[in-house]
Protein backbone atom coordinates (compact mmCIF):
# COMPACT_ATOMS: atom_id res chain seq x y z
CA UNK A 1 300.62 191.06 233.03
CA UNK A 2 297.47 192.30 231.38
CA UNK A 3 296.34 188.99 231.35
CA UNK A 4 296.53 188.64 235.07
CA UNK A 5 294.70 192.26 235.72
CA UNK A 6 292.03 190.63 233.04
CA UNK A 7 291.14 187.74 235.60
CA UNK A 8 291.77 189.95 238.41
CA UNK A 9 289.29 192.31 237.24
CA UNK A 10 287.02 189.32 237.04
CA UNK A 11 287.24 187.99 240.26
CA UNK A 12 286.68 191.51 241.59
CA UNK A 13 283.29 191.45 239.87
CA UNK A 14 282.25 188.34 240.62
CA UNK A 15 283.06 188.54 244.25
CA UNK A 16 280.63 192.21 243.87
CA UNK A 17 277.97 190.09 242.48
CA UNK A 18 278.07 187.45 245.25
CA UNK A 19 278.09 190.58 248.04
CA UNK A 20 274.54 192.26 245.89
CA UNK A 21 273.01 188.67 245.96
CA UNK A 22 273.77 188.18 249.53
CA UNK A 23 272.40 191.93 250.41
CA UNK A 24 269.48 191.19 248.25
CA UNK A 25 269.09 188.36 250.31
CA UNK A 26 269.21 190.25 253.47
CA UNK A 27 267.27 192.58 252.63
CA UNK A 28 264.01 190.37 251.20
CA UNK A 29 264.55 188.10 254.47
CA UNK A 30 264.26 190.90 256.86
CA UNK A 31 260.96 192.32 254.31
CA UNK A 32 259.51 188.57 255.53
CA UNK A 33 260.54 189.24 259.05
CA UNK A 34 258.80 192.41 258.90
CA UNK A 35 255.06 192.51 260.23
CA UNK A 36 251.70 194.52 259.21
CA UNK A 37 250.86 197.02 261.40
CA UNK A 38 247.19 196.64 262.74
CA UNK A 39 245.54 200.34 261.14
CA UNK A 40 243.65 201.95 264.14
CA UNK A 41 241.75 205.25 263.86
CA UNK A 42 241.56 206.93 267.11
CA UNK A 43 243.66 204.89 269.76
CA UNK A 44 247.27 205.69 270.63
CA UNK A 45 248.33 203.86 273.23
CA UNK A 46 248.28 200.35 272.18
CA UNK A 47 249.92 198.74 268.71
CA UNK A 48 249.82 195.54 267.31
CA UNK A 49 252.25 193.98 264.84
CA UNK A 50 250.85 190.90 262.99
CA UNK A 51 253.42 188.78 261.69
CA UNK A 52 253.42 185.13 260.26
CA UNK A 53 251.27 182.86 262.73
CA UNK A 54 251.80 185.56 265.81
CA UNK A 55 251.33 188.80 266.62
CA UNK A 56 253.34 192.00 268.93
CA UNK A 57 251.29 193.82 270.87
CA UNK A 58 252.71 196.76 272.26
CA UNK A 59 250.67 198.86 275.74
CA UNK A 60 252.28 202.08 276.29
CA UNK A 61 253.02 203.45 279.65
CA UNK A 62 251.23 207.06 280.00
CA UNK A 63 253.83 209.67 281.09
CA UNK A 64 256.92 207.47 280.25
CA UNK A 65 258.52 208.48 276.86
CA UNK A 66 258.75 205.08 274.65
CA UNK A 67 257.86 202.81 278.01
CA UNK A 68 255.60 199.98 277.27
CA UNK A 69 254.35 196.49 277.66
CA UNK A 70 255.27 194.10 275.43
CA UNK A 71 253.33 191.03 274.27
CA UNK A 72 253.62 187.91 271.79
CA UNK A 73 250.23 186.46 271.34
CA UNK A 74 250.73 182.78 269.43
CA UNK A 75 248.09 180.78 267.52
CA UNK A 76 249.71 177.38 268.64
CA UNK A 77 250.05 175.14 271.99
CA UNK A 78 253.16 177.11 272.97
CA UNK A 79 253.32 177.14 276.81
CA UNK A 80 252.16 180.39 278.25
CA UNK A 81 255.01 183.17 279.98
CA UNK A 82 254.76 186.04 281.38
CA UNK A 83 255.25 187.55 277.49
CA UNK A 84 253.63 184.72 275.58
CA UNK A 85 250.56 184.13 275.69
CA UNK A 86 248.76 181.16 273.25
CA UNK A 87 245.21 182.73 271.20
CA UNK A 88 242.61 182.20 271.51
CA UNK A 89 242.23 182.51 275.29
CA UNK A 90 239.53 180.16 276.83
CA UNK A 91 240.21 181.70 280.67
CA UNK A 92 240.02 185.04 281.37
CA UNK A 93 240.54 187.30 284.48
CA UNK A 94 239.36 190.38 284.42
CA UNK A 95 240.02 192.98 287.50
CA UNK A 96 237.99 195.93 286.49
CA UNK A 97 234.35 196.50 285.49
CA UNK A 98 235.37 198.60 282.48
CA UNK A 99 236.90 196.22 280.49
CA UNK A 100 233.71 194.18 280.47
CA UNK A 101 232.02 195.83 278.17
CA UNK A 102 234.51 194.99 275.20
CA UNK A 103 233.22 191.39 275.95
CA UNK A 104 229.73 192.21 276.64
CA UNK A 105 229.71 193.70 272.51
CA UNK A 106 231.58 191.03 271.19
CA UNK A 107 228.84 188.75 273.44
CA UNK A 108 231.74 186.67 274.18
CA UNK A 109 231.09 186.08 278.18
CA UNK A 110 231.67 182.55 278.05
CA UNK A 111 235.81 183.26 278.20
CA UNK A 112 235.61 184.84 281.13
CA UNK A 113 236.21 182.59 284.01
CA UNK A 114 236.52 185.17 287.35
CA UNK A 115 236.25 188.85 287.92
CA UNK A 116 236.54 191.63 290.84
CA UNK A 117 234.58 192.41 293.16
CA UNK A 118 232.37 194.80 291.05
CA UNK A 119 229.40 196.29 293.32
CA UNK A 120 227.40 197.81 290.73
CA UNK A 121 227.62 194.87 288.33
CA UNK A 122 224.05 194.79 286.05
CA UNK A 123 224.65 193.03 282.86
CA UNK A 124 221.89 190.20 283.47
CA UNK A 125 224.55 187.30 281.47
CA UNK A 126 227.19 187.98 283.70
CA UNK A 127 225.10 188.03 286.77
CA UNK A 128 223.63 184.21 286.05
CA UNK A 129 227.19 183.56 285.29
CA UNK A 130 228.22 184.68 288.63
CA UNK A 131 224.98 183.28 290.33
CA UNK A 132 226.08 179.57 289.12
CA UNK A 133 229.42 179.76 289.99
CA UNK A 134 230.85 179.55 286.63
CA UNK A 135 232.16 183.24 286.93
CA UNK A 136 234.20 183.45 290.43
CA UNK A 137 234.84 186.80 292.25
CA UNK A 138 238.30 187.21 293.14
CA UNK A 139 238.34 190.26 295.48
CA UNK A 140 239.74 193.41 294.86
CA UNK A 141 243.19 194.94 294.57
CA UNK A 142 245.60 194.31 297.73
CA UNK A 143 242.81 191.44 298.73
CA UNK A 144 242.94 189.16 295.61
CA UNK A 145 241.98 184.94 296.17
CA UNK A 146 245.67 184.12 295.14
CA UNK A 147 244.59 180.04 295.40
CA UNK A 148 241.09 180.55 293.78
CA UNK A 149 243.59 182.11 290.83
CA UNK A 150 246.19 179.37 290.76
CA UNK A 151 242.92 176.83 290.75
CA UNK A 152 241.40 178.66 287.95
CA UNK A 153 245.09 178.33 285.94
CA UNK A 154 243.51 181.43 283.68
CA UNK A 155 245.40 182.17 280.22
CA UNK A 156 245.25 185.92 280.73
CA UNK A 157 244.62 188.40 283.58
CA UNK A 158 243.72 192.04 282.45
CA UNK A 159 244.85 194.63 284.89
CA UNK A 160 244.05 198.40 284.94
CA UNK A 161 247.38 200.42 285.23
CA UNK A 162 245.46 203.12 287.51
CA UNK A 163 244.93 200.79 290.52
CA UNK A 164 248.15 199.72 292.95
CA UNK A 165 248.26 196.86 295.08
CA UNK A 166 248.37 193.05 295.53
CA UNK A 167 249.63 192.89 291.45
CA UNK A 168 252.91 191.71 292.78
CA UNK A 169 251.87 188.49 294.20
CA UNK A 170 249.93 187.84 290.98
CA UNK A 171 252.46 188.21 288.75
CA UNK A 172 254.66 186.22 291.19
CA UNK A 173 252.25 183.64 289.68
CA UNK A 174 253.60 183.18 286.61
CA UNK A 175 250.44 184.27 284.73
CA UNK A 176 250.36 187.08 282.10
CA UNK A 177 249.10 190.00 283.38
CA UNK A 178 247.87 192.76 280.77
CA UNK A 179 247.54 196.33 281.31
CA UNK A 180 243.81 197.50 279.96
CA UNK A 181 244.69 200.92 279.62
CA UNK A 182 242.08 201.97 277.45
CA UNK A 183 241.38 205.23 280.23
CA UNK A 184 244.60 206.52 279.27
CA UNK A 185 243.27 207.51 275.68
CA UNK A 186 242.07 210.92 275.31
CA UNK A 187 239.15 210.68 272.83
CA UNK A 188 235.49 208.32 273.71
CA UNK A 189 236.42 206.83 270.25
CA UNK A 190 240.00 205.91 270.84
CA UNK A 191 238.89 204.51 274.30
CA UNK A 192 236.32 202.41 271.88
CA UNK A 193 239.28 201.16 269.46
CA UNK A 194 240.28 198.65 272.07
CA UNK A 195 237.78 196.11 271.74
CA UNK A 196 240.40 195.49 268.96
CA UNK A 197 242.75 194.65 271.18
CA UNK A 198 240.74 192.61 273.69
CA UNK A 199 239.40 190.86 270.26
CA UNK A 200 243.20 189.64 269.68
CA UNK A 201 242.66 187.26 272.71
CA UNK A 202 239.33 185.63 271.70
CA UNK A 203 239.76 185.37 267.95
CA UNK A 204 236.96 187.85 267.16
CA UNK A 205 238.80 191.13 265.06
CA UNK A 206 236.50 190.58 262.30
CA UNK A 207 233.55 191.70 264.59
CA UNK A 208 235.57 194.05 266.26
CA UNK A 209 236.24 196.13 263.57
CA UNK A 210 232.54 196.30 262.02
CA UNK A 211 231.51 197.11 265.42
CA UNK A 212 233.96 199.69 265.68
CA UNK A 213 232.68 201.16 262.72
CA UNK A 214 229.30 201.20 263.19
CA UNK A 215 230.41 202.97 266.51
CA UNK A 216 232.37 205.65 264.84
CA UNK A 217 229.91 206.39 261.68
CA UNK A 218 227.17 207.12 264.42
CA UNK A 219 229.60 209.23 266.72
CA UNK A 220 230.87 211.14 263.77
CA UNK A 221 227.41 211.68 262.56
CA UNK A 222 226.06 213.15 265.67
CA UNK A 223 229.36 215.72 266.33
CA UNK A 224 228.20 216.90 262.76
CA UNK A 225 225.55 217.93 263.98
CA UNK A 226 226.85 220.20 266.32
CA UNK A 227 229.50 221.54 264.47
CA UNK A 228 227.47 224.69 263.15
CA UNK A 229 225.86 225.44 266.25
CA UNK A 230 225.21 228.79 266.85
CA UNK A 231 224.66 228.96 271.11
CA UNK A 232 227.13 226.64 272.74
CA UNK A 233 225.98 226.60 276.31
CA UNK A 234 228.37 226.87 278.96
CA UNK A 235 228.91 223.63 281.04
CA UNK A 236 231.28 222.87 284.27
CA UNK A 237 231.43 219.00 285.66
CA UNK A 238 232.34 217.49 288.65
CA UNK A 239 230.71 218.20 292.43
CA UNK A 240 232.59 218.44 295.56
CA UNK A 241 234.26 215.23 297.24
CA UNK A 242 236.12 215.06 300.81
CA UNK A 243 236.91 218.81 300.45
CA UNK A 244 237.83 218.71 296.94
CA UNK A 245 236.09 219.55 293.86
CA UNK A 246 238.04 217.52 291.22
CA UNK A 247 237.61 219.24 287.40
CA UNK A 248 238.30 217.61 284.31
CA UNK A 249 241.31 219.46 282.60
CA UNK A 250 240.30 221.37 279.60
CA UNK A 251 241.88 218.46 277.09
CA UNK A 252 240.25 215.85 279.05
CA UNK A 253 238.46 212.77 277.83
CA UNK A 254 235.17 214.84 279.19
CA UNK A 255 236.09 218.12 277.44
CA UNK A 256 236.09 216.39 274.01
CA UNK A 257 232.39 214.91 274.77
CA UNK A 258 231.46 218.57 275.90
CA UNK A 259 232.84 219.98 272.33
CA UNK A 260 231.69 217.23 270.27
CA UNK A 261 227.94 217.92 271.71
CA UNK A 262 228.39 221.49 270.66
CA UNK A 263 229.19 222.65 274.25
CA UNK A 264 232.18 225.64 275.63
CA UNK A 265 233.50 223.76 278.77
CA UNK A 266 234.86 226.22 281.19
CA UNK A 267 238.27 224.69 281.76
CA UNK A 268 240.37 226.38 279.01
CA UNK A 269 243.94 224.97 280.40
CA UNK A 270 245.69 221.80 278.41
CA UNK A 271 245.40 219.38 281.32
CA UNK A 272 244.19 215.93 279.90
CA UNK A 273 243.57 214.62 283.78
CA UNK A 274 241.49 215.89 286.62
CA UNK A 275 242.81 217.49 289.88
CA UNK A 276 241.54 218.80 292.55
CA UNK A 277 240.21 223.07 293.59
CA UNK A 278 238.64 224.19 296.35
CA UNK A 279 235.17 225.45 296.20
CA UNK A 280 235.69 229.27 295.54
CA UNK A 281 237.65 228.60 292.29
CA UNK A 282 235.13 226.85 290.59
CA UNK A 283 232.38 229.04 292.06
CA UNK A 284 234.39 231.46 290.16
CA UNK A 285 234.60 230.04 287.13
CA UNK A 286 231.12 228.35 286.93
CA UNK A 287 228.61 230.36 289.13
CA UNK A 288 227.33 231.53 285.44
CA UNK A 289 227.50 228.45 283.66
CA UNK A 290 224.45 226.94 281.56
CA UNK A 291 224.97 223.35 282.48
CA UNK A 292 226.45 221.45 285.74
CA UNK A 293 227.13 217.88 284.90
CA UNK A 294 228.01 215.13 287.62
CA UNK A 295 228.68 211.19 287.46
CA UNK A 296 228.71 209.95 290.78
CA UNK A 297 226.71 207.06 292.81
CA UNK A 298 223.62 209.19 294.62
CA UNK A 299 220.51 207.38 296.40
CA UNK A 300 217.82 206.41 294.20
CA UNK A 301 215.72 209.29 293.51
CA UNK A 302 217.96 212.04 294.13
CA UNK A 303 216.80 215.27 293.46
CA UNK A 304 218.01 218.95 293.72
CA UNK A 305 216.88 219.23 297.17
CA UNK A 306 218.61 216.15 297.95
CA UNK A 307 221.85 217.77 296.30
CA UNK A 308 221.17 221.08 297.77
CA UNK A 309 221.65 219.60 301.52
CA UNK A 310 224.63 217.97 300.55
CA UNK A 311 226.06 221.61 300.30
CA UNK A 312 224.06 224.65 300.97
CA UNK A 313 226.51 226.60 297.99
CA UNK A 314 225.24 224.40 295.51
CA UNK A 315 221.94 226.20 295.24
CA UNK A 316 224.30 229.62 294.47
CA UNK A 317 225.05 228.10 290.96
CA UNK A 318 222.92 229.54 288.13
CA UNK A 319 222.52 226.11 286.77
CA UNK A 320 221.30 224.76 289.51
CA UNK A 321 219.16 227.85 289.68
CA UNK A 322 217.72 226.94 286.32
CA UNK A 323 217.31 223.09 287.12
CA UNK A 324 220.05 222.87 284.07
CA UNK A 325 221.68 219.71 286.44
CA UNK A 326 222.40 216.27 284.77
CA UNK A 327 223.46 213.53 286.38
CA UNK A 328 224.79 209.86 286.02
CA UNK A 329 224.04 207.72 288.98
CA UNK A 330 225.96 205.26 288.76
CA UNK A 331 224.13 203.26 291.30
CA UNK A 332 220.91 203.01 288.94
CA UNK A 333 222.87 203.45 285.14
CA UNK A 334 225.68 200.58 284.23
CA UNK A 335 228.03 203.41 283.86
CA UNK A 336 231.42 201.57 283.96
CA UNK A 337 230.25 198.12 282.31
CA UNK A 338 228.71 200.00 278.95
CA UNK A 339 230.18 203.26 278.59
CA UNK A 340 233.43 202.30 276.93
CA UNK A 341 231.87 201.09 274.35
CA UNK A 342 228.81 203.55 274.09
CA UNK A 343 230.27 206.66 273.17
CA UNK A 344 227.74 207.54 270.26
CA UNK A 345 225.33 206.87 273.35
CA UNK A 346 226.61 209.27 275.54
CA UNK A 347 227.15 211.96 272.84
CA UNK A 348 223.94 211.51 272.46
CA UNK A 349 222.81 212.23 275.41
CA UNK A 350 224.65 215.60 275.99
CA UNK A 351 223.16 216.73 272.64
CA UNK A 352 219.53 216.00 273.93
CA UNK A 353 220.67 218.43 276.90
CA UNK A 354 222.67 220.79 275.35
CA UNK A 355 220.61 221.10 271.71
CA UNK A 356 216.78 219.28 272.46
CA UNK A 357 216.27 220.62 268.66
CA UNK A 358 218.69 218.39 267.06
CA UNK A 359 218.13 215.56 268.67
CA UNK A 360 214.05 215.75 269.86
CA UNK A 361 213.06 212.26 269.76
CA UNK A 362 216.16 210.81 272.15
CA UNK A 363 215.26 209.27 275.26
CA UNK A 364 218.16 210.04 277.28
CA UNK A 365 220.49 206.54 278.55
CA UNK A 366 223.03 207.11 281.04
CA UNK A 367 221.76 211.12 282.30
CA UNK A 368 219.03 212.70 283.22
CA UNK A 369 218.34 215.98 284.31
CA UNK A 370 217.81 216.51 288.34
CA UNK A 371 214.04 218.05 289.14
């Protein structure tokens, strides 16, 4: 009888022992399984996994709770899918003018094999490109060349999320379509972190990242500046537009350029968009305000008579008054092809405006002041 418990007891043990082994097991196989996280700074809505010869990358969908877009990027001849997509690409689509620049600092155009139909288009590579028919132009959303695409056979399309219309047939193509949502982040220096991500596709994250940082030392250093200001001049933004005057929300992309260049934007709510007021509650708001700051395409050579027959009420505005008006005309300044990638630039900028004693010798890039 004891005898019997005595192996029993044994066999109990030993069976134990084979169970921990075969957890251990488990456990170290799914540590293998288990990818490196890709460390990013200032973006939020993108990841990347990097596993063993592949990586995840993950696009989340801005105002859907734990939505996103999933990709497997593979550094082999695997044939492409909708979700697969081989590295490094050697044909690329791209459908908006802002996700250019990533390329343009990487100075990898040669990938790029079509774009939209981009009107203000001034980056002088891209325009030879285009001249010799190397670079096609593909339309524009709901009018896409659907058999210029198939005869291109591109690796990659990126997509903005914010535009609707003629994706469907696209992605009826079989190609992988990526959303570039980069305009989604809320900082200049998380919408800068994605030339990691488009650096994924072309085999460049070593140069992403030291141009990243080079990007964020400068930023950071310049918001020091301003941090101890003691006059932070009031500014408002925006100009009036089919009836509309459309304000950046008061935790907008904008607002955190106006606060990092030592400015008190007007807008105090926690909106991170921009939505439309009618005239007489902005007039309210910023009929006092220092500064008046507008991006929009103007005629060459506008000035603030020019803006002042536009609408008679603009003159009313004490910043106008004060000829405190900066402007981006995006018909003379490559706005949408450089600033993504340019935010020490722009902050820059603002702080020549806003402080001319911390910043003295700047020669302002994108703005200038209306006379």
């Amino acid at each position: 009888m004891k005898r019997n418990l005595f192996f029993l007891i044994v066999n109990v043990l030993l069976i134990c022992s084979a169970c921990n082994d075969k957890s251990s097991k488990v456990s170290k196989d799914k540590e293998q399984l288990a990818g490196t996280m890709l460390a990013l700074k200032h973006a939020k809505e993108f990841s990347v996994e990097k596993l063993d010869g592949s990586s995840i990358l993950k696009i989340y969908r801005k105002g859907e709770e734990g939505a996103f877009d999933s990709f497997k990027l593979v550094q082999n001849d695997s044939e492409k899918s909708a979700s697969t997509i081989p590295i490094p690409c050697k044909r690329i689509v791209c459908l908006s003018s802002t996700q250019l620049c990533y390329f343009f600092e990487l100075n990898d155009i040669d990938d790029i094999v079509a774009i939209n139909s981009s009107r203000y288009l001034r980056h002088e590579g891209m325009k030879k490109l285009l001249e010799s028919g190397k670079v096609k132009r593909i339309g524009k959303e709901g009018n896409f060349n659907l058999e210029m695409l198939v005869a291109l056979d591109p690796d990659v399309i990126f997509v903005s999320p914010f535009k609707v219309g003629g994706f469907d047939a696209i992605r009826n193509l079989g190609i992988p379509l990526v959303p570039m949502a980069a305009y989604n982040e809320e900082t200049p220096l998380g919408r800068a972190e994605w030339i990691k991500m488009l650096a994924l596709f072309v085999g460049q994250e070593t140069k992403a990242d030291s141009i990243f940082n080079a990007i964020e030392s400068r930023y950071q250093n310049l918001k020091s500046l301003a941090a101890n200001v003691k006059h932070r001049p009031t500014v408002f933004s925006g100009k009036m537009r089919s009836g509309s005057w459309y304000v950046p929300g008061g935790n907008s992309f904008y607002a955190h350029y106006f606060r990092d260049a030592g400015a008190d934007y007007i807008i105090k709510d926690n909106k991170t968009g921009a939505y439309p007021v009618d005239f007489e509650s902005i007039y309210s708001k910023a009929s006092h305000c220092d500064f008046w700051r507008i991006i929009h395409p103007e005629k060459l050579g506008v000035s603030l008579k020019d803006l002042a027959e536009q609408d008679p009420r603009y003159t009313d505005f004490k910043a106008f008054q004060n000829q405190n008006v900066i402007l981006c005309n995006i018909r003379e300044k490559p706005y949408y092809e450089q600033a993504g990638m340019k935010p020490d630039v722009l902050l820059a900028d603002y702080l020549h405006f806003f402080h001319p004693e911390l910043l003295p010798e700047h020669e302002p890039y994108f703005y200038n002041k209306l006379k």
